[in-house]
N, C-alpha and C. Protein backbone atom coordinates (compact mmCIF):
# COMPACT_ATOMS: atom_id res chain seq x y z
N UNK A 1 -24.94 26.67 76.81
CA UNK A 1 -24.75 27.95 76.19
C UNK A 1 -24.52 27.74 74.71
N UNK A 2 -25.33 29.02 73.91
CA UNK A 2 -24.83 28.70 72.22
C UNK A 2 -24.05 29.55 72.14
N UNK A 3 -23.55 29.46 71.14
CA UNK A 3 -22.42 30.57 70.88
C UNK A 3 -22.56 30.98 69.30
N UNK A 4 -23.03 31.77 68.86
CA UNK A 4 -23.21 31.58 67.01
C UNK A 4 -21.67 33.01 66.57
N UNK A 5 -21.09 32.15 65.70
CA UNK A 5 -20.17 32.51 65.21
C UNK A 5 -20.26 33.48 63.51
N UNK A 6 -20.51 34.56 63.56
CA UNK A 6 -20.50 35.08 61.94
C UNK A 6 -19.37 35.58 61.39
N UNK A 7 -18.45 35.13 60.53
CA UNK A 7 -17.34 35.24 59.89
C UNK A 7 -17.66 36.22 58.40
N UNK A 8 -17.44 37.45 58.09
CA UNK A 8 -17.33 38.35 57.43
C UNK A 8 -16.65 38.88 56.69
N UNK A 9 -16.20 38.40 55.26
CA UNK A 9 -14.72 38.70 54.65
C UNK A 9 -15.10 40.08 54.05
N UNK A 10 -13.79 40.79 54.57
CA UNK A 10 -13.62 42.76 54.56
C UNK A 10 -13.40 42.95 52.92
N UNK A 11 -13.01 41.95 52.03
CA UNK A 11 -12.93 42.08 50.24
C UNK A 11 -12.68 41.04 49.93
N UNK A 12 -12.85 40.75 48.90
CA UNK A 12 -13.01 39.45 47.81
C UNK A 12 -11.29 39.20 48.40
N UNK A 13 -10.17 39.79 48.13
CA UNK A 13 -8.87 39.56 48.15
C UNK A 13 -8.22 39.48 49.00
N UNK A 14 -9.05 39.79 49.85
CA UNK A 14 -8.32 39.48 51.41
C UNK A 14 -8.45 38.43 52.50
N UNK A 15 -7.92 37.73 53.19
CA UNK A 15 -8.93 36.50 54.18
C UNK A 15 -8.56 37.13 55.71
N UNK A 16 -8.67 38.42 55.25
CA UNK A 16 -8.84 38.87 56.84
C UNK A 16 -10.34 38.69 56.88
N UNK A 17 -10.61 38.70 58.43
CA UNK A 17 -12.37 38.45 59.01
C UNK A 17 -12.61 39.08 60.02
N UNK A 18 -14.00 39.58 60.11
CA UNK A 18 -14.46 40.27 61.10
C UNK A 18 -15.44 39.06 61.82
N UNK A 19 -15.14 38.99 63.21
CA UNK A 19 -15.59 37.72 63.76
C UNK A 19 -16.31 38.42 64.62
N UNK A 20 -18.13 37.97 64.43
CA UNK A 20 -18.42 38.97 66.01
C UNK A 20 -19.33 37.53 66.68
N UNK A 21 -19.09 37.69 67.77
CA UNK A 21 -19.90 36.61 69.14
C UNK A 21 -20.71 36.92 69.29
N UNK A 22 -21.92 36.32 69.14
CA UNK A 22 -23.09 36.82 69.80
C UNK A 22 -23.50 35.49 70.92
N UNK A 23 -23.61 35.60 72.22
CA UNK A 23 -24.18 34.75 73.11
C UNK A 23 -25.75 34.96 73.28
N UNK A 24 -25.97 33.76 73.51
CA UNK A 24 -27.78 33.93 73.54
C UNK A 24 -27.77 33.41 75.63
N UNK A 25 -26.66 32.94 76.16
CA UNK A 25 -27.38 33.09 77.97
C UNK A 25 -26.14 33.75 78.12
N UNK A 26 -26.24 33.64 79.61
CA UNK A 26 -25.04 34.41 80.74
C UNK A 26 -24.15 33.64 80.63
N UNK A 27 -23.10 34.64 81.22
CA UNK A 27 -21.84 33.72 81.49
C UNK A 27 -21.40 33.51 82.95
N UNK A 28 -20.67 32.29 83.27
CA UNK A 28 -20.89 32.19 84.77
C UNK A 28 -19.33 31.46 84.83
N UNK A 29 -18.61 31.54 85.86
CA UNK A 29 -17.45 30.90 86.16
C UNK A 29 -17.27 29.74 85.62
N UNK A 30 -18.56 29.21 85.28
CA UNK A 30 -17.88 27.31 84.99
C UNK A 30 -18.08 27.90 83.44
N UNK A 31 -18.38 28.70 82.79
CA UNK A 31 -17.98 28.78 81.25
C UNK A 31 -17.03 29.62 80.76
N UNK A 32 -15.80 28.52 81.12
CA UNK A 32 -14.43 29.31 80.88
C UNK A 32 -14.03 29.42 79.37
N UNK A 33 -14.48 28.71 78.48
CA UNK A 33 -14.40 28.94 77.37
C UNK A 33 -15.08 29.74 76.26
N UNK A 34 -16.11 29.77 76.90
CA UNK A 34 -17.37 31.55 76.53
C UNK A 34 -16.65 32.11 76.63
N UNK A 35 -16.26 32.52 78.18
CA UNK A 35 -15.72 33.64 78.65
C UNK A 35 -14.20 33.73 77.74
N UNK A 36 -13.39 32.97 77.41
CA UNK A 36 -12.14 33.12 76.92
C UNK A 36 -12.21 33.61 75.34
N UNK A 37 -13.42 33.31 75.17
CA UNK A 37 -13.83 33.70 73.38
C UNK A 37 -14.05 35.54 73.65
N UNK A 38 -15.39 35.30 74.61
CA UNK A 38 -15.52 36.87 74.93
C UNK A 38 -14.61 37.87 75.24
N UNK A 39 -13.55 37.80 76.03
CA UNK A 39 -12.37 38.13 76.36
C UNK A 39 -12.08 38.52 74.49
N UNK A 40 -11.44 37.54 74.42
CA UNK A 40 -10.30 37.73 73.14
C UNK A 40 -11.30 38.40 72.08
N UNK A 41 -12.69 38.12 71.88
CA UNK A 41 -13.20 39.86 70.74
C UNK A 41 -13.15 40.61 71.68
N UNK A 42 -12.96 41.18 73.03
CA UNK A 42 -13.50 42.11 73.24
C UNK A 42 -12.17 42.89 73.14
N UNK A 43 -10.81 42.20 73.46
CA UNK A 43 -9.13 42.41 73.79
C UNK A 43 -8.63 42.08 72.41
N UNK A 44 -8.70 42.45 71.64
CA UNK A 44 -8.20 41.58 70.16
C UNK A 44 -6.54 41.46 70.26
N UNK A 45 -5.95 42.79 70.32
CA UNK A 45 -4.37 43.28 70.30
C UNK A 45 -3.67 43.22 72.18
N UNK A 46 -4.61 42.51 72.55
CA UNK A 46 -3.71 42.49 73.79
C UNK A 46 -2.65 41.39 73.85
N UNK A 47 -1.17 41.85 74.51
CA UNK A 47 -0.36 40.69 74.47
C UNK A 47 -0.48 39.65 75.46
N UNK A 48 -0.90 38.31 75.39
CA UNK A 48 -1.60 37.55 76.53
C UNK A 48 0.26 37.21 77.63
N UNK A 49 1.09 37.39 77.03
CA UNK A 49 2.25 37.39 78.25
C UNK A 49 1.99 38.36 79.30
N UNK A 50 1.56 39.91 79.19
CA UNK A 50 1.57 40.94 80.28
C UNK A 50 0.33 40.53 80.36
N UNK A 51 -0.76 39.44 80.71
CA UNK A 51 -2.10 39.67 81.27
C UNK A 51 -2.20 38.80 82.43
N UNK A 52 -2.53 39.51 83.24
CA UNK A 52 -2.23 38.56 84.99
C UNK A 52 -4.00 38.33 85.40
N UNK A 53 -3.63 37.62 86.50
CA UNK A 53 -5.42 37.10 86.36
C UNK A 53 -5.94 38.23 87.20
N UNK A 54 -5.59 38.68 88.08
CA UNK A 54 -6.65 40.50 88.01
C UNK A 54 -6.94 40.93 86.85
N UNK A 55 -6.62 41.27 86.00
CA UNK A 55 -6.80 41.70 84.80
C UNK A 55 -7.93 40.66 84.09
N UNK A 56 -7.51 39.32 83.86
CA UNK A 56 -8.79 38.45 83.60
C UNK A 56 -10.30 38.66 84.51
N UNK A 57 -9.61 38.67 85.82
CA UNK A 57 -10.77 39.03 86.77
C UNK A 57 -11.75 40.04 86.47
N UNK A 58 -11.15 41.35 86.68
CA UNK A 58 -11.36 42.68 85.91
C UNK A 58 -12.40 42.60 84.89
N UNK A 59 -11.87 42.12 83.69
CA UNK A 59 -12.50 42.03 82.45
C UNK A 59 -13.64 41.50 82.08
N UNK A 60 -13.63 39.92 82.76
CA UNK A 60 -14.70 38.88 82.74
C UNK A 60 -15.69 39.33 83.69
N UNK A 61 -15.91 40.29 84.63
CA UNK A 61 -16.88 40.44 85.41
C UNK A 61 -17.49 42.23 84.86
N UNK A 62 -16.76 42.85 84.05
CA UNK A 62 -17.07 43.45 83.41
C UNK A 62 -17.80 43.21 81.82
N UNK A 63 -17.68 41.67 81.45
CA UNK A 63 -18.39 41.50 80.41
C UNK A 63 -20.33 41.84 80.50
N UNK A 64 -20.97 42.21 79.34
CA UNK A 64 -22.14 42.63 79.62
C UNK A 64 -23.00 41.43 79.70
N UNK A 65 -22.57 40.18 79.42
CA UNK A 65 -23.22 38.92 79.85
C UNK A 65 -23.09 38.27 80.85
N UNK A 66 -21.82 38.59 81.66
CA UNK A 66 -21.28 38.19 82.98
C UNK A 66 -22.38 38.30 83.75
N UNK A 67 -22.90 36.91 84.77
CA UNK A 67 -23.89 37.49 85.75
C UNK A 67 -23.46 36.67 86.71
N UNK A 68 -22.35 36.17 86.74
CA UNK A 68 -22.22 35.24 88.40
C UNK A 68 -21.70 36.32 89.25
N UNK A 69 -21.61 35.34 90.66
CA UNK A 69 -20.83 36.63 91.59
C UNK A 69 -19.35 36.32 91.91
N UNK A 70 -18.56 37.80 91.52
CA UNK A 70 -17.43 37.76 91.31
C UNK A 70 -16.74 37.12 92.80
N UNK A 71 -17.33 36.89 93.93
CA UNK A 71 -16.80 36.63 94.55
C UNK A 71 -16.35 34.68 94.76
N UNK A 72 -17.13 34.34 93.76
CA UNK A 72 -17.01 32.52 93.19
C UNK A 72 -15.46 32.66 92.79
N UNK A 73 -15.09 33.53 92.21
CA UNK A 73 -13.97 33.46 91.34
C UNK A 73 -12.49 32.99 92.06
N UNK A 74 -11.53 32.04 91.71
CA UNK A 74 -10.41 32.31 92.05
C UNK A 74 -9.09 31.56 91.20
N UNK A 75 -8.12 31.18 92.03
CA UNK A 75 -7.03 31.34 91.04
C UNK A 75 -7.45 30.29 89.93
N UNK A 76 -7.64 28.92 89.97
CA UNK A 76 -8.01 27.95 89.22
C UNK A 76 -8.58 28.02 88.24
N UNK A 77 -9.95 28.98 88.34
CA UNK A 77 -10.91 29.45 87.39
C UNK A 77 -10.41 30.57 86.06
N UNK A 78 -9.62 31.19 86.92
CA UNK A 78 -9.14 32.43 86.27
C UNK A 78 -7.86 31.75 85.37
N UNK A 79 -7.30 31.23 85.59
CA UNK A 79 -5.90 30.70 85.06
C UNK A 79 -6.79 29.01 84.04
N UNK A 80 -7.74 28.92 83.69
CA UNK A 80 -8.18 28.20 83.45
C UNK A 80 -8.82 29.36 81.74
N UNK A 81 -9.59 29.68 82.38
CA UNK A 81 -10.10 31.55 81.37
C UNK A 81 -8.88 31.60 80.50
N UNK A 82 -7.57 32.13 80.98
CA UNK A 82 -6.37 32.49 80.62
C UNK A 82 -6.12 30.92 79.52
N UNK A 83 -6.04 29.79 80.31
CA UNK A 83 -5.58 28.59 79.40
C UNK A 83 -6.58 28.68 77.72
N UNK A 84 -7.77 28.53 78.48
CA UNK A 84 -8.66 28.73 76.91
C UNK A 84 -8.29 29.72 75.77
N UNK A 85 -8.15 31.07 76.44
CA UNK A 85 -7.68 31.80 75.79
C UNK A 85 -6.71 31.83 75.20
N UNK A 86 -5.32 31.35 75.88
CA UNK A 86 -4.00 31.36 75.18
C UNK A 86 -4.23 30.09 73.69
N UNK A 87 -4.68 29.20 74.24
CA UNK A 87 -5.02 28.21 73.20
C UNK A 87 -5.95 28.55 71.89
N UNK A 88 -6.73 29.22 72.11
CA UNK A 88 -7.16 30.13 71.05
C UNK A 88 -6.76 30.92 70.09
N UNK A 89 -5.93 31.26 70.91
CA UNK A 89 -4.85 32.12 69.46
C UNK A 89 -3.51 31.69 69.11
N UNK A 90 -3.89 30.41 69.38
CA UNK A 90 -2.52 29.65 68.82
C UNK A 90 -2.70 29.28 67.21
C-alpha cells in the first residue's frame, strides 16, 4: 500500500497543517497502520482514552477504502489499530 502524504501550511506565520491521506489500494485487517492514519484524519479531536475497540471496529469498516470482511476482525487486530494510532499522536 502507498500512502502519499500532502502537508499544507494555512499562512506564512503559522506551522499549523492541513494533512490530507490519500490511499491509492484497500484497506484490509493486516494494514493496521493505514487504517490507524485513516482513523486519526478522519477523528482528528477524538479523545483516544474514551475509544473502545467497537468504536475502532465501527469506524474502520466504515472507512470508504475498507474492503475486508468485518467478520476477520478481532480483539488483537483492533487493539493493534488502537496501538498505531495512540503512537501517532504522541
Amino acid at each position: 500500500m502507498q500512502i502519499y502524504i500532502c502537508i499544507i501550511p494555512l499562512t506564512n506565520a503559522l506551522s499549523t497543517t492541513i494533512i490530507f491521506v490519500i490511499m491509492t489500494e484497500s484497506l484490509n485487517w493486516e494494514s493496521t497502520y493505514a487504517i490507524a492514519l485513516a482513523l486519526k484524519a478522519a477523528h482528528p479531536k477524538v479523545n483516544l482514552e474514551n475509544i473502545s475497540l467497537q468504536m475502532i471496529f465501527n469506524w474502520t469498516v466504515a472507512l470508504p477504502a475498507f474492503e475486508d470482511d468485518p467478520a476477520l476482525a478481532n480483539d488483537e487486530i483492533l487493539a493493534a489499530i488502537y496501538q498505531e494510532w495512540f503512537e501517532e499522536t504522541l
